[in-house]
Every structure is written in C-alpha cells, then in structure tokens.
PDB file of N, CA and C in Angstrom:
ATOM      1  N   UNK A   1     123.374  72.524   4.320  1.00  0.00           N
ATOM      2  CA  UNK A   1     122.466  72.361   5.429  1.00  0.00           C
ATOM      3  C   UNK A   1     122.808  71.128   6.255  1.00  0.00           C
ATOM      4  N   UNK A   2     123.383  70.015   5.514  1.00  0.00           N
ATOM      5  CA  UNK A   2     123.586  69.044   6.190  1.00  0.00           C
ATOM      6  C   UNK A   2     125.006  68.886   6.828  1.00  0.00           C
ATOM      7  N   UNK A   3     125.906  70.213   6.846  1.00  0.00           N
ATOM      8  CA  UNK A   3     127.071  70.310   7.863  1.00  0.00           C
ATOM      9  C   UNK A   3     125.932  70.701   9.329  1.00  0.00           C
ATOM     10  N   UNK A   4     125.388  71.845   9.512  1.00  0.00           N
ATOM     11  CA  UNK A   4     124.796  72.222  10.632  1.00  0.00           C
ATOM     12  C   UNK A   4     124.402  70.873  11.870  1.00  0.00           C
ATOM     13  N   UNK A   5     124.027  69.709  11.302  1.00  0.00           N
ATOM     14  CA  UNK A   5     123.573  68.785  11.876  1.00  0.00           C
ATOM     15  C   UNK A   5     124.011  67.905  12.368  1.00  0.00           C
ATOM     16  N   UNK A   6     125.774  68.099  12.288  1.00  0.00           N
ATOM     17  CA  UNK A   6     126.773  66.971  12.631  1.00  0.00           C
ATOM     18  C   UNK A   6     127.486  67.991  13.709  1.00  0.00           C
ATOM     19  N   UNK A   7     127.990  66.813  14.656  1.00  0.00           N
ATOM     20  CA  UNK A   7     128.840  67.047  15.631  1.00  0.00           C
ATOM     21  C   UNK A   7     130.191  66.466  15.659  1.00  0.00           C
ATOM     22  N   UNK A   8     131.045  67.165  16.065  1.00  0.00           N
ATOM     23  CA  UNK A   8     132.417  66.567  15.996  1.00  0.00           C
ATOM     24  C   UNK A   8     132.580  65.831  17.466  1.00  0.00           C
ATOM     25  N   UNK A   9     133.419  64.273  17.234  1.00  0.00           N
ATOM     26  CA  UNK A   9     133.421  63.924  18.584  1.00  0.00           C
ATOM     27  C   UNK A   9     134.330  63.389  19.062  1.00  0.00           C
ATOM     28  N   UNK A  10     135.256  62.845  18.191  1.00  0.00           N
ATOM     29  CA  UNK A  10     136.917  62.793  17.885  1.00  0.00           C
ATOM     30  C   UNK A  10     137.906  63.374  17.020  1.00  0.00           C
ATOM     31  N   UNK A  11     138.878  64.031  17.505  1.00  0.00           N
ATOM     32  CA  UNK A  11     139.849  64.710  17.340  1.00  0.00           C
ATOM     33  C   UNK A  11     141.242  64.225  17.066  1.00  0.00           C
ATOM     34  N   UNK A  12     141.768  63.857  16.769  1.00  0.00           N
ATOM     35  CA  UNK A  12     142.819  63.348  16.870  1.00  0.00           C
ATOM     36  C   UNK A  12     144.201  62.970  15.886  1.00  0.00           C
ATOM     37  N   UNK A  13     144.969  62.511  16.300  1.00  0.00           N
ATOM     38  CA  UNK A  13     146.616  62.462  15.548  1.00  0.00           C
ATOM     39  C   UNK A  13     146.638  61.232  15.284  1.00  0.00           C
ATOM     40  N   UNK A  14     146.025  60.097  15.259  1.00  0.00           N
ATOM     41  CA  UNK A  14     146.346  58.629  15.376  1.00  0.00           C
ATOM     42  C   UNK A  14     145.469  57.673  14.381  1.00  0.00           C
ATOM     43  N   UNK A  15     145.768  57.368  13.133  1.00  0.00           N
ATOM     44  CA  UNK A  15     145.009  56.433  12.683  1.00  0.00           C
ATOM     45  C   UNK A  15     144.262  55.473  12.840  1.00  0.00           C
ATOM     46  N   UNK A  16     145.488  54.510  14.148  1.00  0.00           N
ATOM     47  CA  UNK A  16     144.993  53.795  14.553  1.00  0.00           C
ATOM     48  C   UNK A  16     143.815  53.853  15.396  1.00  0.00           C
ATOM     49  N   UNK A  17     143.718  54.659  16.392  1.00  0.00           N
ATOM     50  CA  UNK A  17     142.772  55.247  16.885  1.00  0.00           C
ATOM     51  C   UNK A  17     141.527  55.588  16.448  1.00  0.00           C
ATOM     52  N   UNK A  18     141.676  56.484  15.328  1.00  0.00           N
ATOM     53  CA  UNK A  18     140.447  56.693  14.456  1.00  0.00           C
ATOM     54  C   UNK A  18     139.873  55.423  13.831  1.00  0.00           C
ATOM     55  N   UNK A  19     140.634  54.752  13.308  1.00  0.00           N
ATOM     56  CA  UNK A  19     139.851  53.602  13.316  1.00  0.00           C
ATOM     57  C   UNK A  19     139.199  52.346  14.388  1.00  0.00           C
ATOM     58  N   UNK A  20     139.481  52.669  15.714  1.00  0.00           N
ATOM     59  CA  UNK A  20     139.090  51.885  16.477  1.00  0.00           C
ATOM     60  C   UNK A  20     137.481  52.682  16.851  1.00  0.00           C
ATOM     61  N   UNK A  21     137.804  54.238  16.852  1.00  0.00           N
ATOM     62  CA  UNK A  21     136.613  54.958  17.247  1.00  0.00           C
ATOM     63  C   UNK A  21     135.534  54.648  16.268  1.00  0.00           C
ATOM     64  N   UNK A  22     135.807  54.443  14.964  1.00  0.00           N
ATOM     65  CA  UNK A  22     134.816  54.400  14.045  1.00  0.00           C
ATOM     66  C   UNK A  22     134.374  52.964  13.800  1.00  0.00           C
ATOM     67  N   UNK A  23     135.173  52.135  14.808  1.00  0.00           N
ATOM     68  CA  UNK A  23     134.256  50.604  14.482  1.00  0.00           C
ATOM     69  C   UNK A  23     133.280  50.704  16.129  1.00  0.00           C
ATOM     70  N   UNK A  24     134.347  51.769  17.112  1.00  0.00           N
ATOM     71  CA  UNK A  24     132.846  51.561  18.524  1.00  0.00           C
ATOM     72  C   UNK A  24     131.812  52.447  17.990  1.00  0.00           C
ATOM     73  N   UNK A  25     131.875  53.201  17.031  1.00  0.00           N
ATOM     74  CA  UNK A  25     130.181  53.950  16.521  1.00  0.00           C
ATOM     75  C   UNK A  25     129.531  52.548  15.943  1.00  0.00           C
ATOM     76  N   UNK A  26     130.385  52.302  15.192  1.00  0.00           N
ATOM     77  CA  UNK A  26     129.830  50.807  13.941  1.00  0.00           C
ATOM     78  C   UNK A  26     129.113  49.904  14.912  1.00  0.00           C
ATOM     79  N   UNK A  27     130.008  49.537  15.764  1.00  0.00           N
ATOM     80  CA  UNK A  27     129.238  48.566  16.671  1.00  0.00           C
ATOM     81  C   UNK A  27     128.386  48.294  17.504  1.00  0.00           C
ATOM     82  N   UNK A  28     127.945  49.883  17.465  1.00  0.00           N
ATOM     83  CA  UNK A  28     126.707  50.817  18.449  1.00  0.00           C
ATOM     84  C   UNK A  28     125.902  51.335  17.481  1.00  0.00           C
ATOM     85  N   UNK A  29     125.851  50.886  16.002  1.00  0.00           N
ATOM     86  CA  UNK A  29     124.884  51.569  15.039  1.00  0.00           C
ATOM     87  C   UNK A  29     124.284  52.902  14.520  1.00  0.00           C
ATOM     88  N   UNK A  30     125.753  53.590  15.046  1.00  0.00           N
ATOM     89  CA  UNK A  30     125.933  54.848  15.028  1.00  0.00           C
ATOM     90  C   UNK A  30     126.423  55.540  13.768  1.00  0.00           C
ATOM     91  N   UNK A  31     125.836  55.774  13.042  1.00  0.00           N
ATOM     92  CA  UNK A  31     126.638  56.398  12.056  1.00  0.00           C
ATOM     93  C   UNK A  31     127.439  57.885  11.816  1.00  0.00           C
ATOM     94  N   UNK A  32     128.676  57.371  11.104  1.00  0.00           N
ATOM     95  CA  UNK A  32     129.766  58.985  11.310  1.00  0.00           C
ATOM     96  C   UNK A  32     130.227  58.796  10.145  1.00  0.00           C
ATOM     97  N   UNK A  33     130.932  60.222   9.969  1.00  0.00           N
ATOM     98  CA  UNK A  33     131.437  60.508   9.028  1.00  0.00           C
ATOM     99  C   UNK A  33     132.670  60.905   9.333  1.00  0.00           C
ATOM    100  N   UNK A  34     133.919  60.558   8.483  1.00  0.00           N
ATOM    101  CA  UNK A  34     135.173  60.886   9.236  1.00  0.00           C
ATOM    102  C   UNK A  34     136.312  61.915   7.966  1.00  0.00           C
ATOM    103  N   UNK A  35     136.895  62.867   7.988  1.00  0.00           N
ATOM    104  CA  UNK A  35     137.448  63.107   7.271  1.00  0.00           C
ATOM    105  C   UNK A  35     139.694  63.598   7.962  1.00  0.00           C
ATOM    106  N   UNK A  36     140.081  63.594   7.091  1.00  0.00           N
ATOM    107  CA  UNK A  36     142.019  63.440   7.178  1.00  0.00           C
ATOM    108  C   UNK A  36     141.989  65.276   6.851  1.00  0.00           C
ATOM    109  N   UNK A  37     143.167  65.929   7.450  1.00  0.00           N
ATOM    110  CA  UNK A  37     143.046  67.032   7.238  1.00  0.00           C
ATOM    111  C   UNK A  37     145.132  67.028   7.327  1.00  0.00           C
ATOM    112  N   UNK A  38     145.402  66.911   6.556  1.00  0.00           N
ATOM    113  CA  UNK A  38     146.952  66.932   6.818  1.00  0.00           C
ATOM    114  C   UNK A  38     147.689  68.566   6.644  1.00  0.00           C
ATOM    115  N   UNK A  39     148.088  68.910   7.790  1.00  0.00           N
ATOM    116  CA  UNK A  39     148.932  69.901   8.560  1.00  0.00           C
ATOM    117  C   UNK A  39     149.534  70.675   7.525  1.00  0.00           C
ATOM    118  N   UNK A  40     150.266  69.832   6.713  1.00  0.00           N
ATOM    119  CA  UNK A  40     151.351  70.116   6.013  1.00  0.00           C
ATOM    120  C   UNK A  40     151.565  70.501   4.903  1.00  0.00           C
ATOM    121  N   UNK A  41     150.009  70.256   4.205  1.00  0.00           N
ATOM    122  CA  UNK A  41     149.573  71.097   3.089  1.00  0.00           C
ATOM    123  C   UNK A  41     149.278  72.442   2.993  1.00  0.00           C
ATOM    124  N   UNK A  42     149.050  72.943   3.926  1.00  0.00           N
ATOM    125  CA  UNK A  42     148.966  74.245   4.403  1.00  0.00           C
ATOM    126  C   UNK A  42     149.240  75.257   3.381  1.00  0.00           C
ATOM    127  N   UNK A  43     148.454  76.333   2.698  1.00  0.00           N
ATOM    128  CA  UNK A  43     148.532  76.984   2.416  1.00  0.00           C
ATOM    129  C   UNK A  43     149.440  78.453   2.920  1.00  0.00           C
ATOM    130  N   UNK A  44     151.100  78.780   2.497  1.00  0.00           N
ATOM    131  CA  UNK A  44     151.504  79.995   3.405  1.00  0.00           C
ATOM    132  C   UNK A  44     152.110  80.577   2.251  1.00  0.00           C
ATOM    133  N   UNK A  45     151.658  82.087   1.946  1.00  0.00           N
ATOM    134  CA  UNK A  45     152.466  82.984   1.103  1.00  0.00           C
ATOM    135  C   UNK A  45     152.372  82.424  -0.245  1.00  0.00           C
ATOM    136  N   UNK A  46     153.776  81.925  -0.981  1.00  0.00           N
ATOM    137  CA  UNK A  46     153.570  81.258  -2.001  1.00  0.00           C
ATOM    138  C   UNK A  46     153.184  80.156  -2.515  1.00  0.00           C
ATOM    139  N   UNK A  47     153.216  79.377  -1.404  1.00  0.00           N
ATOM    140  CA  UNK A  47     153.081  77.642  -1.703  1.00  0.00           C
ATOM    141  C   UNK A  47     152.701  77.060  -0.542  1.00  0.00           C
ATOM    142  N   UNK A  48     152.923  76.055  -0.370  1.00  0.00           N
ATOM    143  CA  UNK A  48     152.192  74.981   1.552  1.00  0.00           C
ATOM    144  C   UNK A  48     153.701  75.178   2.119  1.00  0.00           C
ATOM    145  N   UNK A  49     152.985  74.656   3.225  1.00  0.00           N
ATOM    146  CA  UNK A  49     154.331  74.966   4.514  1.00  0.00           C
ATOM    147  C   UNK A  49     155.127  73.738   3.924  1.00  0.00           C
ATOM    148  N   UNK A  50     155.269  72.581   3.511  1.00  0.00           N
ATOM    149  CA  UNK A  50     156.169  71.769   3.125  1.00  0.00           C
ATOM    150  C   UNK A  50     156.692  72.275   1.998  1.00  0.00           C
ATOM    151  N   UNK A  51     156.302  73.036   1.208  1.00  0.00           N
ATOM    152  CA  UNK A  51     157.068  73.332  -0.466  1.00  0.00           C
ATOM    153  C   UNK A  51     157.732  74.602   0.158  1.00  0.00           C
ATOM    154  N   UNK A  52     157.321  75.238   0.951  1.00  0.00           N
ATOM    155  CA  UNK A  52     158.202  76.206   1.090  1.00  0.00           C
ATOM    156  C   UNK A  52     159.663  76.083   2.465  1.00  0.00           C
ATOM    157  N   UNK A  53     159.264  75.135   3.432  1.00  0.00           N
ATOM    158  CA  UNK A  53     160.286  75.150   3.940  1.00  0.00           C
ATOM    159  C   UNK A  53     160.894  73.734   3.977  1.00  0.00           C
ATOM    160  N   UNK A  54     160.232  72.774   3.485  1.00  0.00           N
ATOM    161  CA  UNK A  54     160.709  71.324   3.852  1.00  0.00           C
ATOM    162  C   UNK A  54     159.941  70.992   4.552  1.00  0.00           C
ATOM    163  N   UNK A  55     160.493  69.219   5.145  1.00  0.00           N
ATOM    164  CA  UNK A  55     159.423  68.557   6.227  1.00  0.00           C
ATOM    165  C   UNK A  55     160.647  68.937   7.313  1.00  0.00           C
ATOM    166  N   UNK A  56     161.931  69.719   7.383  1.00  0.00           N
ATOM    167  CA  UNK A  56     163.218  69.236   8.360  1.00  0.00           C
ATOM    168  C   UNK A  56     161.746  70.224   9.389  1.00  0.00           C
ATOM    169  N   UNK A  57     162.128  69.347  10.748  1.00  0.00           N
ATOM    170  CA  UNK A  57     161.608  69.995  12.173  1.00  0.00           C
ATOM    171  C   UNK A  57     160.328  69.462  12.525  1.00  0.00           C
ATOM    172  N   UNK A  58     160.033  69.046  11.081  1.00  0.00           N
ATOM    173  CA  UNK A  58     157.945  68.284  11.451  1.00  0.00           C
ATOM    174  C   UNK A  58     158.087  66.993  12.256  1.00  0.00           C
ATOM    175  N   UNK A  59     157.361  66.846  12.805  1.00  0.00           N
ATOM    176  CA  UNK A  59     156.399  66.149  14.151  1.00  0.00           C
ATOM    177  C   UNK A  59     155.665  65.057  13.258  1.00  0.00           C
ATOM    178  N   UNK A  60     156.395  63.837  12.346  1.00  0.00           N
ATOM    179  CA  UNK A  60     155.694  63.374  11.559  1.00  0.00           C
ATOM    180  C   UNK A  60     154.393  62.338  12.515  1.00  0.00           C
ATOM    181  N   UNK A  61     154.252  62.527  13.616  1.00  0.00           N
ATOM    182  CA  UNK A  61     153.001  62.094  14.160  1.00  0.00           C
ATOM    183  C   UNK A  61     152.212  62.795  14.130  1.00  0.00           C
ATOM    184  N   UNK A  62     152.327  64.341  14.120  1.00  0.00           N
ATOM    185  CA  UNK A  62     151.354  65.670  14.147  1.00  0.00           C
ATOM    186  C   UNK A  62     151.226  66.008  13.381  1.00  0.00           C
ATOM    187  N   UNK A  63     151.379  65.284  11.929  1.00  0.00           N
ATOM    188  CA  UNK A  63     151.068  65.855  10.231  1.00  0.00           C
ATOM    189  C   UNK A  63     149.535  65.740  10.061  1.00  0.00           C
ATOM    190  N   UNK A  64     149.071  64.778  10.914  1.00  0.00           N
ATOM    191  CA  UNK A  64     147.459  64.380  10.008  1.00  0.00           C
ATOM    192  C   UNK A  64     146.717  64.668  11.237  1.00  0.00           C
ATOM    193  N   UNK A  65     145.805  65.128  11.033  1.00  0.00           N
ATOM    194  CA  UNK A  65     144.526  65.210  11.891  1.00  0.00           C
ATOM    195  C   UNK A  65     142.993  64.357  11.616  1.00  0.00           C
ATOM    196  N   UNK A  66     142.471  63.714  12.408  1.00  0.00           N
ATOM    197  CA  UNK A  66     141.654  62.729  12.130  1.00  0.00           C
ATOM    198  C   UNK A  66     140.414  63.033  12.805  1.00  0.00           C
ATOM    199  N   UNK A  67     139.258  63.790  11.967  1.00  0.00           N
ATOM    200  CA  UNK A  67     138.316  64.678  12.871  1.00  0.00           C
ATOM    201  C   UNK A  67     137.058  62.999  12.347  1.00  0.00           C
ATOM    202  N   UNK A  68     136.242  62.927  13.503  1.00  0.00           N
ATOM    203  CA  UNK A  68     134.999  62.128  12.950  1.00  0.00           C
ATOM    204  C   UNK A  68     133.535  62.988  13.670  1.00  0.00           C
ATOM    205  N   UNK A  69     132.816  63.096  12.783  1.00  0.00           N
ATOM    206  CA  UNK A  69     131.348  63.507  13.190  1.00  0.00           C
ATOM    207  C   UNK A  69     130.172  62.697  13.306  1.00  0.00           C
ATOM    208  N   UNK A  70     129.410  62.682  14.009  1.00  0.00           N
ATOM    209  CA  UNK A  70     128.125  61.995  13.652  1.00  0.00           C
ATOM    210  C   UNK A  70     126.713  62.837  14.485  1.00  0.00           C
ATOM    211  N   UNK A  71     125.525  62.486  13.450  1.00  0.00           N
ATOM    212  CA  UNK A  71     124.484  63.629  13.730  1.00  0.00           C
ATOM    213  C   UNK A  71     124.527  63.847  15.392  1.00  0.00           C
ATOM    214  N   UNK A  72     123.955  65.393  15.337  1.00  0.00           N
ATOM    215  CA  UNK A  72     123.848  65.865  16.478  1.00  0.00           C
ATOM    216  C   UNK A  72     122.846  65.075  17.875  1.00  0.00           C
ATOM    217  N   UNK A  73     121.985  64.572  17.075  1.00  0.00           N
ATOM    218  CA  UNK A  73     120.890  63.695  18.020  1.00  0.00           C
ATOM    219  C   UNK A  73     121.989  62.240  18.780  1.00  0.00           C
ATOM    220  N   UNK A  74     122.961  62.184  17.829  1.00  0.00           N
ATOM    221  CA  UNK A  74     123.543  60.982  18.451  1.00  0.00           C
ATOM    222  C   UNK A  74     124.834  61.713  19.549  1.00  0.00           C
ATOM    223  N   UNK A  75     125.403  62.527  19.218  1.00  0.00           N
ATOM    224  CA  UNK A  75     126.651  63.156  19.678  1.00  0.00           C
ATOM    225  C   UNK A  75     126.974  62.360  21.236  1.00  0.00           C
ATOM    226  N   UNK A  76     125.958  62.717  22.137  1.00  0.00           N
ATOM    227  CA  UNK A  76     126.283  62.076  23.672  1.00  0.00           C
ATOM    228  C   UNK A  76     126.494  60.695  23.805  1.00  0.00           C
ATOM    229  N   UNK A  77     126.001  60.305  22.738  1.00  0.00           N
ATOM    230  CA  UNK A  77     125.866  58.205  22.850  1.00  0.00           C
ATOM    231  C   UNK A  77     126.946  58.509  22.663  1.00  0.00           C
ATOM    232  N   UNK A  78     127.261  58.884  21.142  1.00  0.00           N
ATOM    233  CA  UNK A  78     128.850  58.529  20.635  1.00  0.00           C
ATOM    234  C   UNK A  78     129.727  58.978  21.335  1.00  0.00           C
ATOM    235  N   UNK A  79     129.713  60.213  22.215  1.00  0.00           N
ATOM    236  CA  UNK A  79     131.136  60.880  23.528  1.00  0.00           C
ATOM    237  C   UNK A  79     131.326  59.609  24.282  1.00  0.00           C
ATOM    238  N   UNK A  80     129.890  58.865  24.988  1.00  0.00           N
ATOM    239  CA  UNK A  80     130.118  57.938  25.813  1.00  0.00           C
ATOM    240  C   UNK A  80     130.467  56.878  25.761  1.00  0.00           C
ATOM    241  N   UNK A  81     130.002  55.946  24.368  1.00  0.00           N
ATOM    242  CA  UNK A  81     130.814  54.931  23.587  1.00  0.00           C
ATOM    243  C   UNK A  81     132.365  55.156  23.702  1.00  0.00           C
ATOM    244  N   UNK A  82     132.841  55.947  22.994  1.00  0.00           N
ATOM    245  CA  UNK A  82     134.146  56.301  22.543  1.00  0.00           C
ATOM    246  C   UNK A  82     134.904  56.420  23.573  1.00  0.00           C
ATOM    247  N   UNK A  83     134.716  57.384  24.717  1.00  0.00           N
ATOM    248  CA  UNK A  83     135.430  57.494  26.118  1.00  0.00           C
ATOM    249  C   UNK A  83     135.150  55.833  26.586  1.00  0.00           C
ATOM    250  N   UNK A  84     134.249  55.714  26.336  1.00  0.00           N
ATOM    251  CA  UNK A  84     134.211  53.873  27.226  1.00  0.00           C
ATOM    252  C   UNK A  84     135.423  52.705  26.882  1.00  0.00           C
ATOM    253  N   UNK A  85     135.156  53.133  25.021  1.00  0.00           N
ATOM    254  CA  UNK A  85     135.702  52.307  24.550  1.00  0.00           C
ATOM    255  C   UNK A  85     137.651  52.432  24.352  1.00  0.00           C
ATOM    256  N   UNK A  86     137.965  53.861  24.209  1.00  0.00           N
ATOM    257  CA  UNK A  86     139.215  54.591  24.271  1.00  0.00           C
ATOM    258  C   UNK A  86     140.135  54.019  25.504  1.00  0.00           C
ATOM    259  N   UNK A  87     139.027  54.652  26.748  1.00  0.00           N
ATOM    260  CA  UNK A  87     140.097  54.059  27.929  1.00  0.00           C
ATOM    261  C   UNK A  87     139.912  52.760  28.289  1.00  0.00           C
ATOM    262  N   UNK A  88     139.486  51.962  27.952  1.00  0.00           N
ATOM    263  CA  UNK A  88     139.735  50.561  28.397  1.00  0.00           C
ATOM    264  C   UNK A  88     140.814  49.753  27.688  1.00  0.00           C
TER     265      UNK A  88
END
C-alpha cells in the first residue's frame, strides 16, 4: 500500500547527481526514498545480459539507473526544488 503513495521524480544515470538531488530534498525537508537498478543484471534466457554475453559494447555510464521517490503530496515541491537546484 505504501508503493501507491510515492512518486518518482528523478531518473537518472549519474551518482553524482543522485546524490546532489537527495541532499536538495534533505535541505527542503523533504523526504525520499531512492533505490540503484543496474541494467546489466538483467535477466535474458539463461542467465543476465552480462553472463551471457559479456560487458564488450556496454555504455559503462548507462549500467545503473538511479530512480528517487518521495510521497505524492510532496512530488511538485520536490520537481521544483530539483529543476531549481539541477540547473543552476
């Protein structure tokens, strides 16, 4: 029940990044939740896309994905924080 209530509000390939987004929630008293989703584990056929073909051809910047959520009541603060804080 308590997935329904979160919003996703960064997306992204960049650690560094994700961690800058999750100190402008911090610093706006926003609370999120952030989770790593790496590409490359991937479940295909017999095994993940790395056991079965290698890493040769991977995009080792495009291996990890860096999703952060925070409740739905906050979602617009946190879009506007984050865009504020991103492009400057």
């Amino acid at each position: 029940m308590i997935f329904f209530n979160k919003e996703e509000v960064y997306v992204g390939y960049s650690m560094e990044e994700c961690s800058k987004v999750r100190r402008i929630l911090k610093s706006k008293n926003i609370k999120c939740t952030y989770k790593v989703i790496d590409l490359s584990d991937r479940w295909l056929g017999q095994g993940t896309t790395r056991g079965n073909f290698g890493s040769f051809g991977m995009n080792k910047n495009y291996e990890k994905q860096y999703v952060v959520s925070v409740k739905k009541k906050d979602a617009e603060n946190a879009k506007y924080y984050i865009h504020s804080g991103l492009s400057s």
